[in-house]
Protein backbone atom coordinates (compact mmCIF):
# COMPACT_ATOMS: atom_id res chain seq x y z
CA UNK A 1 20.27 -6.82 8.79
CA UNK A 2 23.70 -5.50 9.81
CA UNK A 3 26.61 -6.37 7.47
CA UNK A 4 28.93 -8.56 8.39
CA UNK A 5 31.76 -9.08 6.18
CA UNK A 6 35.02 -10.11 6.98
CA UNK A 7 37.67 -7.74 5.18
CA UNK A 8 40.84 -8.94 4.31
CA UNK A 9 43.42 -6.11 4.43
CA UNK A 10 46.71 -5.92 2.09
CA UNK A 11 49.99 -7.18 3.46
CA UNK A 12 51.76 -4.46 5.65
CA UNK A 13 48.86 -2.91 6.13
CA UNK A 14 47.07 -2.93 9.78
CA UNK A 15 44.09 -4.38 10.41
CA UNK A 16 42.81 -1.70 12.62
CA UNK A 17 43.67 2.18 12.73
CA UNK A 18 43.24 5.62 14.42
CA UNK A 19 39.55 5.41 13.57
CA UNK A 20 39.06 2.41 15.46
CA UNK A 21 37.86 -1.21 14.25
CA UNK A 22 38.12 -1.39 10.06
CA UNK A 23 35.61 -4.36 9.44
CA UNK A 24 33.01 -2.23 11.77
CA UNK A 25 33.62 0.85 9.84
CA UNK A 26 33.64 -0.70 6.29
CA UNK A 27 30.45 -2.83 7.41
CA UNK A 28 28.72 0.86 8.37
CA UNK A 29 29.08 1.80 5.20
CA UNK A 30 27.94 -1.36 3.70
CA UNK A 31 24.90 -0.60 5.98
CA UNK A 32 24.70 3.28 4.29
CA UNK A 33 24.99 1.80 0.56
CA UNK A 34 22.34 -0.49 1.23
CA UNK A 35 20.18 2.31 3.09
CA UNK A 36 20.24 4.38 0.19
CA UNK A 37 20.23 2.20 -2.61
CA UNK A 38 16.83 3.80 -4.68
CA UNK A 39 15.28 0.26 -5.71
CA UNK A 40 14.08 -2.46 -2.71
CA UNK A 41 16.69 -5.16 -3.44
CA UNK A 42 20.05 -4.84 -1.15
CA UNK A 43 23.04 -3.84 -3.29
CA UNK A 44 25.33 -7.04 -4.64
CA UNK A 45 29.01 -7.21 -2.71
CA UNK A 46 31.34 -7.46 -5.69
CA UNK A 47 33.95 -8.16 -3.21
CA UNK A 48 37.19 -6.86 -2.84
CA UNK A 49 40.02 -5.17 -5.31
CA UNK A 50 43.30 -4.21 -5.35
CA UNK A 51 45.37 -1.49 -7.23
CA UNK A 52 48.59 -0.54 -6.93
CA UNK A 53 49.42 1.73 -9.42
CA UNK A 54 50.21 5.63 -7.80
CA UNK A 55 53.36 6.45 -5.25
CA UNK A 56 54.68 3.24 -4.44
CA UNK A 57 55.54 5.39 -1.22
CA UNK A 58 51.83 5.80 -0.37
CA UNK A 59 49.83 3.78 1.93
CA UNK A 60 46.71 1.88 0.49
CA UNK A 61 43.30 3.28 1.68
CA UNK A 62 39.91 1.14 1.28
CA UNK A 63 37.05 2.93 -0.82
CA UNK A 64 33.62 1.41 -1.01
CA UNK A 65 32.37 2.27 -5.08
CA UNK A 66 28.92 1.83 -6.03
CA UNK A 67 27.19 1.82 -9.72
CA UNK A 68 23.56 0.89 -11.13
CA UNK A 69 24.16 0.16 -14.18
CA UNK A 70 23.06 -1.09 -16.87
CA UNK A 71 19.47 1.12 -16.12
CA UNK A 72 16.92 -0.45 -14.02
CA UNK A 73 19.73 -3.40 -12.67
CA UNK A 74 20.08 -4.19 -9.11
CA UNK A 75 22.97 -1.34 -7.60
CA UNK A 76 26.55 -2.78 -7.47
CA UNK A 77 29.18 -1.86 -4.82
CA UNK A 78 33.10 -3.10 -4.10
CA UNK A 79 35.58 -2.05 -1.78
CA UNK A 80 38.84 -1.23 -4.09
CA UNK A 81 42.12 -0.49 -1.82
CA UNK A 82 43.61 1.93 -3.48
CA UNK A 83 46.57 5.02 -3.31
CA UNK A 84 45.41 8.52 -2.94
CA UNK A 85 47.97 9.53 -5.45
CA UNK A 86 46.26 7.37 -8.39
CA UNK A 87 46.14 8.84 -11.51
CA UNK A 88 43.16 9.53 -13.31
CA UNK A 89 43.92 7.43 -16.11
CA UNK A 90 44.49 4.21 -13.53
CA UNK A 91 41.72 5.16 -11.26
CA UNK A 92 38.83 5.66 -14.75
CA UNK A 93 40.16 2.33 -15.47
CA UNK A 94 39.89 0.22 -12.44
CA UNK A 95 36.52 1.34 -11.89
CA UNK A 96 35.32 0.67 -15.83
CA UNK A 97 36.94 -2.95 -15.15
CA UNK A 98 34.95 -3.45 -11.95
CA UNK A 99 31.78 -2.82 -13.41
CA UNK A 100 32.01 -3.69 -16.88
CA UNK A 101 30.88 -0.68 -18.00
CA UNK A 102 32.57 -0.63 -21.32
CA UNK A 103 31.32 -4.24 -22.34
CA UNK A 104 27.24 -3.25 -21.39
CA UNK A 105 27.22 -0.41 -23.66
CA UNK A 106 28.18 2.77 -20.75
CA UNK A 107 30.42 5.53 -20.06
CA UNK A 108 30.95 6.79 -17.00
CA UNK A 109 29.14 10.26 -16.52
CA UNK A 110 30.86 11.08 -13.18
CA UNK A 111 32.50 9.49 -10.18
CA UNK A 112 32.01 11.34 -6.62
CA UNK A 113 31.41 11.50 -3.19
CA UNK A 114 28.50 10.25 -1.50
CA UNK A 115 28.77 11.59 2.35
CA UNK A 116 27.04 10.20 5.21
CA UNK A 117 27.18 13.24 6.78
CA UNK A 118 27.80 17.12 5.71
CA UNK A 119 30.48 17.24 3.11
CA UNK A 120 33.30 17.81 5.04
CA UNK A 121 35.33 19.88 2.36
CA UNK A 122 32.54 22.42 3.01
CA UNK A 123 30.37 22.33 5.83
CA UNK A 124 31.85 24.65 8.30
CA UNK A 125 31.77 23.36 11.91
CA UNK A 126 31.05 19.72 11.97
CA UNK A 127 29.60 17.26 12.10
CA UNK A 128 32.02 16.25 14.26
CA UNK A 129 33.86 13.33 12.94
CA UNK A 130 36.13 9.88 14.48
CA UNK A 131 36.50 13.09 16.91
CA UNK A 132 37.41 16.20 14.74
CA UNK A 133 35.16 18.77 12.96
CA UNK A 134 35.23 19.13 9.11
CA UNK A 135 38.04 22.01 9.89
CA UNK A 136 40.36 20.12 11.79
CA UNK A 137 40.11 17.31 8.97
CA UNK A 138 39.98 19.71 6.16
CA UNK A 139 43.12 21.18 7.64
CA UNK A 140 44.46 17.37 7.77
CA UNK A 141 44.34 16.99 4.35
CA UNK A 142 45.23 20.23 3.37
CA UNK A 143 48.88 19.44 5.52
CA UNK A 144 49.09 15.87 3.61
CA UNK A 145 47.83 16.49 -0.30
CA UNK A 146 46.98 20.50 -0.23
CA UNK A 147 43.40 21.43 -0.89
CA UNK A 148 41.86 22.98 -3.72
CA UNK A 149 38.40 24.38 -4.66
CA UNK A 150 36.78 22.07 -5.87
CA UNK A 151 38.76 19.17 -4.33
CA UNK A 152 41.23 17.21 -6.46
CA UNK A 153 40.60 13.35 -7.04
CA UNK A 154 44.03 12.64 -4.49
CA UNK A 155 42.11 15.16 -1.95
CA UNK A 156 39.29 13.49 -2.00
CA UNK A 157 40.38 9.94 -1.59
CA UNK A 158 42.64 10.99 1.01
CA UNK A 159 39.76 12.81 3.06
CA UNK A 160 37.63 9.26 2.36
CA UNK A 161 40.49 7.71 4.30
CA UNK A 162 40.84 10.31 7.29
CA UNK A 163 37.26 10.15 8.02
CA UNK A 164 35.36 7.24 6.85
CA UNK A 165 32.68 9.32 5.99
CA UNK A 166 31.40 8.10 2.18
CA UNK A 167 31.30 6.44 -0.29
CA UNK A 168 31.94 7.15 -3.92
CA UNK A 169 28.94 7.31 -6.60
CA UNK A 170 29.72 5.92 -10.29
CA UNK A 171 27.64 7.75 -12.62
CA UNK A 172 27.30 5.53 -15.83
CA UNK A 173 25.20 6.62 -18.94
CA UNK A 174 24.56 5.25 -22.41
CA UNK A 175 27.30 5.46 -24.17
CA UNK A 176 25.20 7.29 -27.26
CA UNK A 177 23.91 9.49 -24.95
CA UNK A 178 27.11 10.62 -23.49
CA UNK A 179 29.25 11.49 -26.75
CA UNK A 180 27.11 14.78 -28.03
CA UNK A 181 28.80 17.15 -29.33
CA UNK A 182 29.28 20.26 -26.58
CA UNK A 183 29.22 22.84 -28.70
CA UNK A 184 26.34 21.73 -31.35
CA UNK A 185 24.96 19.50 -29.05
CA UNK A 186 24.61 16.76 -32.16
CA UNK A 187 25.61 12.89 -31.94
CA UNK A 188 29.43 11.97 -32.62
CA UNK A 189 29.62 10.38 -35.43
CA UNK A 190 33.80 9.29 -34.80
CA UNK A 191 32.76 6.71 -32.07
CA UNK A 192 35.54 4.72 -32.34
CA UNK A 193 38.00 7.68 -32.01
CA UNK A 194 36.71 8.23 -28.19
CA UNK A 195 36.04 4.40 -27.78
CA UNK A 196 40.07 4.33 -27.93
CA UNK A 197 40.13 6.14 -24.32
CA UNK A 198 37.08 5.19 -22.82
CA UNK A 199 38.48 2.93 -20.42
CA UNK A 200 40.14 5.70 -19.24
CA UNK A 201 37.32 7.86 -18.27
CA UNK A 202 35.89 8.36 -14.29
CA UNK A 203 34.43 11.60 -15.60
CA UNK A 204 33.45 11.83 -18.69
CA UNK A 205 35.02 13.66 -21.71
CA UNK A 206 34.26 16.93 -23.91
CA UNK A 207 33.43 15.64 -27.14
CA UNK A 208 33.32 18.15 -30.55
CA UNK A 209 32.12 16.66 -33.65
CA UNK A 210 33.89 17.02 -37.19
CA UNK A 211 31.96 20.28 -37.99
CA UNK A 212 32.68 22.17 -35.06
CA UNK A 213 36.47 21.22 -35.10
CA UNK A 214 36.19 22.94 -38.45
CA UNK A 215 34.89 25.78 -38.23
CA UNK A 216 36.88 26.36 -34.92
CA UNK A 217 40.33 25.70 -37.12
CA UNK A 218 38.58 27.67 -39.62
């Protein structure tokens, strides 16, 4: 079953654009998260969010997040309008708020794209998409936010927006499992030193434990 949901936009924004009818192309990908959602249930509409933290200057852009967490749960997903220029610090924490990572005992591993088609930042030709090859849109972006190898956060939001083309994967892991020391590759001990920030995170953090720091001062 197609989905149908009605999607309120933020004032001054319009309700359609360049890439034609929004509510068709937000309900498309509604359609893709469900399609490739790894357990038989359809993935539960948190709804819709708002943000406004970044370059007052910049125009909100809708971009559909999904997580499955806690393990084995039925897959999450919300549309959060949102401002390329977000920083990282805003954007870790309006998507641990969303999904209540923090409270359930997670920390986010990694949050990225999810294409429908080729990943435009590097497939070379096409597909062609909302009319323009992968060039003509990387070269889009590049003109607007620059473009980097890999892309930056701001890069890819902003391609999200030019080309409606994905979706954007929240990692989450247990919390335990995530803060292990990178060098020793032992539990941190310091939890609550790193619990301080984790709101914060989108993509995880380099942890050290008390040892290493030591004998690296040392």
């Amino acid at each position: 079953m197609r989905s149908s949901t009605v999607n309120p936009v933020p004032r001054g924004i319009a309700p359609d654009y360049c890439l034609g009818k929004r509510d068709a192309i937000l309900n498309d990908l509604r359609d893709f998260i469900n399609e490739t959602t790894a357990d038989s249930h359809p993935s539960e509409d948190l709804g819709i969010h708002t943000i406004l933290a970044g370059d007052s200057t910049d125009d909100l852009v809708p971009v559909l997040f999904r997580c499955q967490w806690p393990a084995n749960a039925r897959s999450r997903h919300i549309l959060i309008w949102l401002r390329a220029s977000i920083s990282d610090v805003d954007f870790g924490t309006v998507i641990n708020d969303q999904f209540n990572v923090i409270e359930t005992g997670g920390a986010i591993q990694k949050t990225f794209p999810h294409w429908v088609e080729a990943d435009p930042f590097y497939y070379p030709d096409g597909p062609e998409l909302v009319g323009r090859t992968s060039a003509l849109l990387r070269a889009a972006v590049a003109c607007t936010v620059g473009l980097d190898t890999p892309p930056t956060l701001q890069q890819v939001l902003t391609m999200m927006n030019m080309s409606m083309n994905g979706i954007m994967e929240v990692r989450v892991k247990k919390l335990e499992d995530l803060l292990v020391c990178h060098l020793c590759h032992t539990p941190i001990e310091d939890v609550e030193v790193y619990k301080k920030t984790l709101r914060t995170w989108a993509n995880g953090v380099i942890c050290t434990c008390n040892d290493c720091k030591a004998r690296h001062r040392g």
